[in-house]
N, C-alpha and C. Protein backbone atom coordinates (compact mmCIF):
# COMPACT_ATOMS: atom_id res chain seq x y z
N UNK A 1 251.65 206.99 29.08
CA UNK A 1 251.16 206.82 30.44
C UNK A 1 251.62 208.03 31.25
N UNK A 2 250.82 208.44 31.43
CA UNK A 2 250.92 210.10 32.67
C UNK A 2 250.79 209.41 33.92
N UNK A 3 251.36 209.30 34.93
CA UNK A 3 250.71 209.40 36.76
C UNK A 3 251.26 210.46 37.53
N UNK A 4 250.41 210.95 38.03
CA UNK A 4 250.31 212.18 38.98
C UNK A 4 249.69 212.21 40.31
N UNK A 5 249.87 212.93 40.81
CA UNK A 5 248.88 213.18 42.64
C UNK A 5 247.93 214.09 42.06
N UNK A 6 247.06 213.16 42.51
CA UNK A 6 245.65 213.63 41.97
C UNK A 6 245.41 215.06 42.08
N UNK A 7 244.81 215.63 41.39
CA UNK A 7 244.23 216.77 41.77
C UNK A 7 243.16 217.20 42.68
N UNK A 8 242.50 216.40 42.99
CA UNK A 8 240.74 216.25 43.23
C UNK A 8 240.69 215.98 44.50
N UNK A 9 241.47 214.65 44.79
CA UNK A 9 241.40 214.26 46.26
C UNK A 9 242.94 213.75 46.60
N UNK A 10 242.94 213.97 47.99
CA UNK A 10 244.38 214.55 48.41
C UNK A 10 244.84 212.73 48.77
N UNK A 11 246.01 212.47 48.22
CA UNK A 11 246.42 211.00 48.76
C UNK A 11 246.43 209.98 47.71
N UNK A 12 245.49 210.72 46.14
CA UNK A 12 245.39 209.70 45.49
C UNK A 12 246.54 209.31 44.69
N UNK A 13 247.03 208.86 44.00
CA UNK A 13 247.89 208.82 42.40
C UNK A 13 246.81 208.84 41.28
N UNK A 14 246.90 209.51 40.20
CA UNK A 14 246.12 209.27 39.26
C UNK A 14 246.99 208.73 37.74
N UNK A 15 246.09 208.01 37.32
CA UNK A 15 246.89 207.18 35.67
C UNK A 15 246.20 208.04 34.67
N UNK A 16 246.51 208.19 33.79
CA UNK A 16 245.75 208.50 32.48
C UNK A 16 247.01 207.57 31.43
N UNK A 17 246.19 206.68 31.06
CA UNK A 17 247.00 206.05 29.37
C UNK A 17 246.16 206.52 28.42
N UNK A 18 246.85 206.69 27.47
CA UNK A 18 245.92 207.19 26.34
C UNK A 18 247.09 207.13 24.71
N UNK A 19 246.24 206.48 23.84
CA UNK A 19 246.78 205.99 22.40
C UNK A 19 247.17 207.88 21.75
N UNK A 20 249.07 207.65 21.69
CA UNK A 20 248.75 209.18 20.63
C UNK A 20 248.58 209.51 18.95
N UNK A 21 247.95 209.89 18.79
CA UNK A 21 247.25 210.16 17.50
C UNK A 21 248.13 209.50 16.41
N UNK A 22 248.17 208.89 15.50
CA UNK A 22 248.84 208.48 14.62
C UNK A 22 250.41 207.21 14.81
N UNK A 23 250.38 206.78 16.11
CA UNK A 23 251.02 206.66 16.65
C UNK A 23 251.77 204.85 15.83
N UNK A 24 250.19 204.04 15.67
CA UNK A 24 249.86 203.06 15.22
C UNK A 24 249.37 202.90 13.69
N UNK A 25 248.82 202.19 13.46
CA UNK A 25 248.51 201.87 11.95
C UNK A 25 247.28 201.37 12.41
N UNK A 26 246.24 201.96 11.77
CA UNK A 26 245.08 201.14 12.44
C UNK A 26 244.40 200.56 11.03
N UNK A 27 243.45 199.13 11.43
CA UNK A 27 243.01 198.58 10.37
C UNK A 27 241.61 198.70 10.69
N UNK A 28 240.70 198.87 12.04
CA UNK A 28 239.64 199.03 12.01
C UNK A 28 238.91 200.17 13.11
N UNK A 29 238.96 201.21 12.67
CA UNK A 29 238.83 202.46 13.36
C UNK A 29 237.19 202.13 14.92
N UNK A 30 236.36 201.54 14.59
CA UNK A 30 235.41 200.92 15.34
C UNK A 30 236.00 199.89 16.68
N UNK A 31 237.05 199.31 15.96
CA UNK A 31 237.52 198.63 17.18
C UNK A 31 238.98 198.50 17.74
N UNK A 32 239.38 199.89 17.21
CA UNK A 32 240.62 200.51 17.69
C UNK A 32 240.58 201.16 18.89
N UNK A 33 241.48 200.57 20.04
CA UNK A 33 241.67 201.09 21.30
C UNK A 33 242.61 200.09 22.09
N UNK A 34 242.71 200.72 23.30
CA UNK A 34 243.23 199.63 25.00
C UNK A 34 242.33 198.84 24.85
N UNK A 35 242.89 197.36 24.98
CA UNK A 35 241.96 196.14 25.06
C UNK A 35 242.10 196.18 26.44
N UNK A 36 243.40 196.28 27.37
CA UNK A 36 243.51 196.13 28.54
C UNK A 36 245.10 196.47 28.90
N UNK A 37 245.67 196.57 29.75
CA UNK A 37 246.48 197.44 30.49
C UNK A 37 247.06 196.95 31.66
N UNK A 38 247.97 196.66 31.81
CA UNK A 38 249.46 195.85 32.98
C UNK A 38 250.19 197.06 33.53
N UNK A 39 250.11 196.86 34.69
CA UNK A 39 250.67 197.67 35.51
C UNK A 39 251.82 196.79 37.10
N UNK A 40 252.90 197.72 37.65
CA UNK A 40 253.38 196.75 38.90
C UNK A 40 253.00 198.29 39.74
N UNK A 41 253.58 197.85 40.89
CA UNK A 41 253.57 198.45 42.23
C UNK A 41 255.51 198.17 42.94
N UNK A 42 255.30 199.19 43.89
CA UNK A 42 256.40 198.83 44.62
C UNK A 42 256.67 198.03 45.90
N UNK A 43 257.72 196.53 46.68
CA UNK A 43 257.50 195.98 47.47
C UNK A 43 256.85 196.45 48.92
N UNK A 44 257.38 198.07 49.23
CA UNK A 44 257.10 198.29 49.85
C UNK A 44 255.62 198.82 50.58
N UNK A 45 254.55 198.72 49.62
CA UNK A 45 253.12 199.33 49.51
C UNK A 45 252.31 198.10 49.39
N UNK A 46 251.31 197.91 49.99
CA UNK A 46 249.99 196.99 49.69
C UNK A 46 248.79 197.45 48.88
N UNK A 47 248.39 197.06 47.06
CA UNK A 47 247.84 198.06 46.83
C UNK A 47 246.54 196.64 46.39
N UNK A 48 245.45 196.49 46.50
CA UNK A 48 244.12 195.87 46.42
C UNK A 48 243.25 196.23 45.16
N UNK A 49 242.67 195.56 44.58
CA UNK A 49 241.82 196.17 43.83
C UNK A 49 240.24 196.57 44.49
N UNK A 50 240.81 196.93 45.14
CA UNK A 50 239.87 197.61 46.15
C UNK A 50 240.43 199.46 46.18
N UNK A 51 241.86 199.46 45.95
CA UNK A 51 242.37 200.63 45.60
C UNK A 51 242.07 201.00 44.75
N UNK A 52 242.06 200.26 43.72
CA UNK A 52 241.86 200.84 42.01
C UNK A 52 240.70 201.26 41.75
N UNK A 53 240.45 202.47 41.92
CA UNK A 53 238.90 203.17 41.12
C UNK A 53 239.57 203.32 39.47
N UNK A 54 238.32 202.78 38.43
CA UNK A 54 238.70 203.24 37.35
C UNK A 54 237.57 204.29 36.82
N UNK A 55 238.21 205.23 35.93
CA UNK A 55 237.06 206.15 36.11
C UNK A 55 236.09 206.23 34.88
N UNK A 56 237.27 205.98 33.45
CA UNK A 56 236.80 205.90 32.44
C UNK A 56 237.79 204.58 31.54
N UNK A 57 237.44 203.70 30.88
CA UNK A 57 236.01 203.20 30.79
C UNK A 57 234.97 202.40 31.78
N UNK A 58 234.01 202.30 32.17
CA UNK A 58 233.17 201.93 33.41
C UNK A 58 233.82 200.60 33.10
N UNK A 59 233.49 199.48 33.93
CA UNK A 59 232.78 197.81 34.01
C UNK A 59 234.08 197.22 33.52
N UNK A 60 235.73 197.86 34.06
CA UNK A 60 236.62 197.00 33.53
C UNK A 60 236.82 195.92 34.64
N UNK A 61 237.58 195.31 34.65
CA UNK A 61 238.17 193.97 35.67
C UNK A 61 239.04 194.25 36.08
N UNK A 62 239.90 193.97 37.06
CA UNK A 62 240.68 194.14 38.11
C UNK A 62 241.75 193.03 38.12
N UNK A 63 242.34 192.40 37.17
CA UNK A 63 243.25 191.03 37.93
C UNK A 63 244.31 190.81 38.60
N UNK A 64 244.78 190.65 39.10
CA UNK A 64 246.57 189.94 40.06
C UNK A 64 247.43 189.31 38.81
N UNK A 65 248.14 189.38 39.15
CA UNK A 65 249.57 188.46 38.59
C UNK A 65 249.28 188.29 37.19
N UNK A 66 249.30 188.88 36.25
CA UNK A 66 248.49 188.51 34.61
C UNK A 66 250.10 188.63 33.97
N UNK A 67 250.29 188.36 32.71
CA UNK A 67 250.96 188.28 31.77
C UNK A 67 250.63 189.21 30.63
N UNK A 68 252.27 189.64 30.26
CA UNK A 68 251.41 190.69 28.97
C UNK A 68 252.31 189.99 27.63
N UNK A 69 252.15 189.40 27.32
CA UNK A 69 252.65 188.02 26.03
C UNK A 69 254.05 188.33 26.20
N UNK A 70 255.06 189.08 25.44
CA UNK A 70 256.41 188.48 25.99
C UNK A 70 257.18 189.41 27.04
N UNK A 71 256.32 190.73 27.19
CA UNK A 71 256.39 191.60 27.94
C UNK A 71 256.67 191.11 29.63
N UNK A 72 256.06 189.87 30.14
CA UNK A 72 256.71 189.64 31.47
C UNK A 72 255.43 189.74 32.49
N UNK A 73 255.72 189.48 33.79
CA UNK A 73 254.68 189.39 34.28
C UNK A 73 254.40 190.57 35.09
N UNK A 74 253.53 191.22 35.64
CA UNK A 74 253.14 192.46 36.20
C UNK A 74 252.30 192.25 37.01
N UNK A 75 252.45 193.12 38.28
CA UNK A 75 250.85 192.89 39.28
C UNK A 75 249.69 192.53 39.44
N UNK A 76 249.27 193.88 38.28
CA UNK A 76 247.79 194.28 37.97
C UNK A 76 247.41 194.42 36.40
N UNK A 77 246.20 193.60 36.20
CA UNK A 77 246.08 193.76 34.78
C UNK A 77 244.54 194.50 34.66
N UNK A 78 244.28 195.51 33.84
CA UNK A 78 243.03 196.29 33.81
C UNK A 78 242.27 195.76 32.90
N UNK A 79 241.15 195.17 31.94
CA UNK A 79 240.30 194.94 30.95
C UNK A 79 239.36 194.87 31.21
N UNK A 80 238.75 195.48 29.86
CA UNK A 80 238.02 195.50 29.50
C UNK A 80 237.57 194.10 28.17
N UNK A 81 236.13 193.42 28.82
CA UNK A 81 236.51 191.99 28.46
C UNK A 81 234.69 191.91 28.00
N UNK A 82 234.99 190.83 26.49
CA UNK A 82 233.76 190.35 26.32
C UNK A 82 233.00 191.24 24.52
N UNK A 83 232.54 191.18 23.55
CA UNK A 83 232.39 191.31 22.99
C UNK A 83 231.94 192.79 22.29
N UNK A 84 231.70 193.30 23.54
CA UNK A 84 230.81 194.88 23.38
C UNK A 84 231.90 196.09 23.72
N UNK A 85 233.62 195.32 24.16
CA UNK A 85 234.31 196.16 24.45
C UNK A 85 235.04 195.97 23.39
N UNK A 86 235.13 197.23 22.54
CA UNK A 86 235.54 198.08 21.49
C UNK A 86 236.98 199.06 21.85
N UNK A 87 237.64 198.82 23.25
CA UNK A 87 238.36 199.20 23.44
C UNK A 87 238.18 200.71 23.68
N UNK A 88 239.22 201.31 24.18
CA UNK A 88 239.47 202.91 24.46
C UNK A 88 240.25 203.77 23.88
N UNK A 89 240.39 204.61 23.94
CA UNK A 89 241.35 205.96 23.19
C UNK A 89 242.37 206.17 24.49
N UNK A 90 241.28 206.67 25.83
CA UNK A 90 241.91 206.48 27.01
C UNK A 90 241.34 205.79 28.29
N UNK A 91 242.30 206.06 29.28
CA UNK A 91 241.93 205.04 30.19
C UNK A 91 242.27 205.99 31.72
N UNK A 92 241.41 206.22 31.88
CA UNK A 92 241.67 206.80 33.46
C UNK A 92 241.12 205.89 34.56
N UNK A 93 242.19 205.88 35.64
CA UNK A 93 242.01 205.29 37.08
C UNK A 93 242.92 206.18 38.01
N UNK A 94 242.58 205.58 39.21
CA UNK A 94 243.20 206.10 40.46
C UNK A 94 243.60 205.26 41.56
N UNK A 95 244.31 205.23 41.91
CA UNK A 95 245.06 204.32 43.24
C UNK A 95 244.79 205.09 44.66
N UNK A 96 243.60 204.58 45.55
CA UNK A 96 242.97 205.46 46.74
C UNK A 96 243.64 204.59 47.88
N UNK A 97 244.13 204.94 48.67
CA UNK A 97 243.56 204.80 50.06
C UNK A 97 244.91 203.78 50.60
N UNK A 98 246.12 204.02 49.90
CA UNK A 98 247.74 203.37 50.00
C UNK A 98 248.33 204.34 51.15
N UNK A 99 248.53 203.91 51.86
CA UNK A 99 249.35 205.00 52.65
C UNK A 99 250.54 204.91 52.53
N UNK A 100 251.49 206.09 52.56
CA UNK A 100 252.92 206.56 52.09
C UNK A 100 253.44 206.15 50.83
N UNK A 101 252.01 205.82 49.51
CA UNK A 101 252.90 205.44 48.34
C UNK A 101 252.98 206.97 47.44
N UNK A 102 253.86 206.81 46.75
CA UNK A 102 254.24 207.98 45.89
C UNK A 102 253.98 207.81 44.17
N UNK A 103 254.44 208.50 43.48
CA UNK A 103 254.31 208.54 41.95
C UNK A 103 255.20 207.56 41.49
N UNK A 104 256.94 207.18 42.61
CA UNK A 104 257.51 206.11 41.98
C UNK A 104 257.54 204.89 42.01
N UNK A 105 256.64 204.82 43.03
CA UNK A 105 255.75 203.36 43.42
C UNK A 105 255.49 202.56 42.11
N UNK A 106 254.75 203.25 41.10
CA UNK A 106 254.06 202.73 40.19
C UNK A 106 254.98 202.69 38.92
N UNK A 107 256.29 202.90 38.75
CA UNK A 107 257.59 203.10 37.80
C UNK A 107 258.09 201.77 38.28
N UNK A 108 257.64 200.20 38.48
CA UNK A 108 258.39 199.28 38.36
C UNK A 108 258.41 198.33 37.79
N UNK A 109 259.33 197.73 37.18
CA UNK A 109 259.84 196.60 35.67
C UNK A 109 259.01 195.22 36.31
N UNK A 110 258.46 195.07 35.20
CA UNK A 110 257.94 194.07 34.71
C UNK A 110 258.69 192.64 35.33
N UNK A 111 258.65 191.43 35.68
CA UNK A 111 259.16 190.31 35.75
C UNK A 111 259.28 189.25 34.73
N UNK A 112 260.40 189.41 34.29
CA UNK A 112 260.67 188.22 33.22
C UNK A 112 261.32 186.68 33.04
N UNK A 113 261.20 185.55 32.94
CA UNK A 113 261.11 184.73 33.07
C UNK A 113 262.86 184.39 32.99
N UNK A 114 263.31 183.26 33.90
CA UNK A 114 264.18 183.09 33.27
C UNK A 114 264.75 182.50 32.08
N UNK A 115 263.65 182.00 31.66
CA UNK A 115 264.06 181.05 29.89
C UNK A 115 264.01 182.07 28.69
N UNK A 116 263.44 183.37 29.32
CA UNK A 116 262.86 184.48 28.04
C UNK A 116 263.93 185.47 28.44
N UNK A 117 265.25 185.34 27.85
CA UNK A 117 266.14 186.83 28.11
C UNK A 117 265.60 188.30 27.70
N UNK A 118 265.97 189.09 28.83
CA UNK A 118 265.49 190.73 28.14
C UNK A 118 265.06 191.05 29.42
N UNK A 119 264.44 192.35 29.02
CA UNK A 119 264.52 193.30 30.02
C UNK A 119 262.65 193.29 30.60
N UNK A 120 262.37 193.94 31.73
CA UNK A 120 261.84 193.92 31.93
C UNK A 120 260.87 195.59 31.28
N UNK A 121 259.36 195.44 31.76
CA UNK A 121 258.62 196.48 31.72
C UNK A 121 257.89 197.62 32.30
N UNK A 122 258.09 198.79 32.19
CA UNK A 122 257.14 199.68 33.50
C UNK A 122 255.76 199.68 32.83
N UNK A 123 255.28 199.24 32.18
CA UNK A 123 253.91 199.01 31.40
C UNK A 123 253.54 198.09 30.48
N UNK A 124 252.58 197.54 30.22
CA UNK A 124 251.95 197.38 28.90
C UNK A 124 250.45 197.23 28.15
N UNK A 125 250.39 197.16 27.49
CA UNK A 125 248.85 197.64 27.12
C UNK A 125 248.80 196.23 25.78
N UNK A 126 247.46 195.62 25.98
CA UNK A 126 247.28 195.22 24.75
C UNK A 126 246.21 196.59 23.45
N UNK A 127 246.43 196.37 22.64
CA UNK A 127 245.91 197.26 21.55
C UNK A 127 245.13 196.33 20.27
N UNK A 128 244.10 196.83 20.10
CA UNK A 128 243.08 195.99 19.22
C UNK A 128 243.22 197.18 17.87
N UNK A 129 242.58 196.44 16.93
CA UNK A 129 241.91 197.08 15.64
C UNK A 129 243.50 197.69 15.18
N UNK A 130 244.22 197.01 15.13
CA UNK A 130 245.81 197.41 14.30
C UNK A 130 245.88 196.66 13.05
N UNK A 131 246.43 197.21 12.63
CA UNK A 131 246.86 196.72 10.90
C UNK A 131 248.45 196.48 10.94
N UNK A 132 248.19 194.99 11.15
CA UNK A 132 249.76 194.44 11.65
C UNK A 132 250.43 193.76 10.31
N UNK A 133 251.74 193.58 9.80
CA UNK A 133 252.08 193.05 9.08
C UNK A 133 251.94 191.42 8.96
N UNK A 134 252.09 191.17 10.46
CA UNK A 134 251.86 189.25 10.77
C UNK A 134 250.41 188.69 10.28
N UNK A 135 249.73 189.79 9.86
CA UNK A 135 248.29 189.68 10.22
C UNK A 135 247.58 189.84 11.17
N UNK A 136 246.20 190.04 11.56
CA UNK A 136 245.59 189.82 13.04
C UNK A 136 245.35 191.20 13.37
N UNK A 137 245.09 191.63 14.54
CA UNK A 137 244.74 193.19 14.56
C UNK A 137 244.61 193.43 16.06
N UNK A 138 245.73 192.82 16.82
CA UNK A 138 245.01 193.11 18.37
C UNK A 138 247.03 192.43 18.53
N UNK A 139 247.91 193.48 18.79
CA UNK A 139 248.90 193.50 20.11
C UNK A 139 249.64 193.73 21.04
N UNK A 140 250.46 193.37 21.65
CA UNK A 140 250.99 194.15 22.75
C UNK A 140 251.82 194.93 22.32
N UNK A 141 251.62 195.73 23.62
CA UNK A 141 252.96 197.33 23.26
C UNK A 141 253.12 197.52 24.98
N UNK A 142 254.83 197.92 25.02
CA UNK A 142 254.95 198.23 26.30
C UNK A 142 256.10 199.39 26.42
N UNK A 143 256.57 199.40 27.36
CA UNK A 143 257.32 200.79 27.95
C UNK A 143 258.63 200.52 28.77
N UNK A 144 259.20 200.92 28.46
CA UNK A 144 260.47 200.66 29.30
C UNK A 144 261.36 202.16 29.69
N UNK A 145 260.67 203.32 29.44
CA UNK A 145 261.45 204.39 29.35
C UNK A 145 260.88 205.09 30.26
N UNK A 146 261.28 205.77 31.60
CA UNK A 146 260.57 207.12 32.11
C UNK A 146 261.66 208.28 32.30
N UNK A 147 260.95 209.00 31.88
CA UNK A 147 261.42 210.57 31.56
C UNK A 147 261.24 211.01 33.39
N UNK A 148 262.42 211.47 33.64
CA UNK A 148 261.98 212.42 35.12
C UNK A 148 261.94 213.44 34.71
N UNK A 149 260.98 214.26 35.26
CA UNK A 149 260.69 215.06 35.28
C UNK A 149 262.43 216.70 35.31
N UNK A 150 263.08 216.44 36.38
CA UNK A 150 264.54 217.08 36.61
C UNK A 150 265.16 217.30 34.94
N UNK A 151 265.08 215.89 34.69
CA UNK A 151 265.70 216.08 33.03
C UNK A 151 264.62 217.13 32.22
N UNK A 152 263.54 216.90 31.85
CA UNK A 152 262.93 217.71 31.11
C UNK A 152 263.14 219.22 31.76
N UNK A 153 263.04 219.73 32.74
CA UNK A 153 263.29 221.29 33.67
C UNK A 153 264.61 221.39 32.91
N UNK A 154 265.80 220.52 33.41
CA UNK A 154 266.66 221.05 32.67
C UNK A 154 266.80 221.47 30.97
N UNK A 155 266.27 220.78 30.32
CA UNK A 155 266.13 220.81 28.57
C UNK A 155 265.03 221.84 28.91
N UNK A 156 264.87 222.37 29.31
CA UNK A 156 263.39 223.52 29.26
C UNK A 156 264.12 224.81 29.47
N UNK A 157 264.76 224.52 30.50
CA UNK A 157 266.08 225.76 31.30
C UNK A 157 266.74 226.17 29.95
N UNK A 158 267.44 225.18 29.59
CA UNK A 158 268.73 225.40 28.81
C UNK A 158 267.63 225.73 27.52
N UNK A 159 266.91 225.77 26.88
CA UNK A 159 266.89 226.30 25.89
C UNK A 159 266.01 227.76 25.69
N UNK A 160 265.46 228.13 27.14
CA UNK A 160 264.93 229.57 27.39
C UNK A 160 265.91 230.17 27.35
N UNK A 161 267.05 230.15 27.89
CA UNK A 161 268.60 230.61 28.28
C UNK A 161 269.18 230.66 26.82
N UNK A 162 269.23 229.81 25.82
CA UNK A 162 269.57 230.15 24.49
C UNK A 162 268.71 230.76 23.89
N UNK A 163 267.57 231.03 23.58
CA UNK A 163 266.23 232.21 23.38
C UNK A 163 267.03 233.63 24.16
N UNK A 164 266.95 233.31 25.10
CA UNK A 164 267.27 235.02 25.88
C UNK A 164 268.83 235.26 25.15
N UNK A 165 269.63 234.86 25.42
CA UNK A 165 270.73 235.26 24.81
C UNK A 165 270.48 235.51 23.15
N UNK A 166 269.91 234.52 22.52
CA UNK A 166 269.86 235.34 20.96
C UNK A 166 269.00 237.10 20.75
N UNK A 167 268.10 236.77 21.68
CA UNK A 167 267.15 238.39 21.95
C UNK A 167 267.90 239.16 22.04
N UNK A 168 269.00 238.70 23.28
CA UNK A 168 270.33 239.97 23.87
C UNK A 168 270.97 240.42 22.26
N UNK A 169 271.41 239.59 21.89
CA UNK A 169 272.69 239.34 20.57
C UNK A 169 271.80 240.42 19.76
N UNK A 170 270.21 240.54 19.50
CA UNK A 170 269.75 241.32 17.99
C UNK A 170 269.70 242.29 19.22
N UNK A 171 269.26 242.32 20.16
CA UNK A 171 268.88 243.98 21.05
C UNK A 171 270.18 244.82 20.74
N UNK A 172 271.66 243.97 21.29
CA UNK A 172 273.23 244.97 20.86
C UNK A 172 273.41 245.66 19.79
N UNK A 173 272.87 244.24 18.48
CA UNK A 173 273.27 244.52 17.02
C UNK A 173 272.36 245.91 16.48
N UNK A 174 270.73 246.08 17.17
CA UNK A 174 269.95 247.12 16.42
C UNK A 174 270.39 248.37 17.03
């Protein structure tokens, strides 16, 4: 899951989820993809599905308060629903017309029950056409990890800085 400030139009957030290559085990390449997609928001923002433009795939649904099986409960649930949906590779939308929400708006944990111990989720996605050991071919996967951005700059820093110094080290030695 990528979210960013849009490029295109000024104010938006944009999502892109998207399955990475090999990531899964798939059992039926035709109906391998996002069945549908859980998302939260932050208390402080009012966001409508009236906000949510999705861009690709057309004719998904919009729901409130959904469940993602033991993953917990989440805001907003995205699907794509009904027999002809074959699921996605990816999934682009956009969040329009929120005033003062940001990129960390959309970085919040899942709600989990109190009878079901564990942690909560910043995502989840159901996934179809898998080649599961239980059998069956359609389940959830979710997220609990975000990378800031500060950390990666730094691991980017520090290892240009070990590059330049080995360059220095053969430039002395030749």
């Amino acid at each position: 899951v990528t979210i960013s400030d849009s490029t295109t139009i000024a104010g938006n957030i944009d999502f892109k989820v998207e399955i990475l290559p090999g990531a899964f085990p798939v059992k039926n390449k035709k109906k391998f993809g996002i069945k549908s997609f859980f998302f939260n928001f932050g208390k402080g923002i009012k966001v409508t599905k009236k906000n949510i433009l999705i861009d690709n795939p057309p004719k998904w649904k919009k729901k409130f308060n959904k469940r993602a099986d033991g993953f917990g409960k989440f805001k907003f649930q995205l699907a794509g629903f009904g027999k002809k949906n074959k699921g996605t590779q990816v999934l682009n939308f956009s969040i329009a017309g929120v005033h003062g929400d940001t990129i960390g708006d959309y970085a919040k944990l899942s709600k989990t029950s109190k009878k079901k111990k564990g942690t909560g989720q910043f995502f989840a996605a159901k996934i179809a056409g898998l080649k599961l050991k239980k059998g069956g071919s359609n389940d959830f996967v979710a997220g609990s990890t975000v990378v800031p951005v500060p950390a990666a700059v730094w691991l980017f820093g520090s290892g240009l800085l070990g590059v330049i110094a080995v360059s220095r080290k053969k430039k002395k030695a030749a």
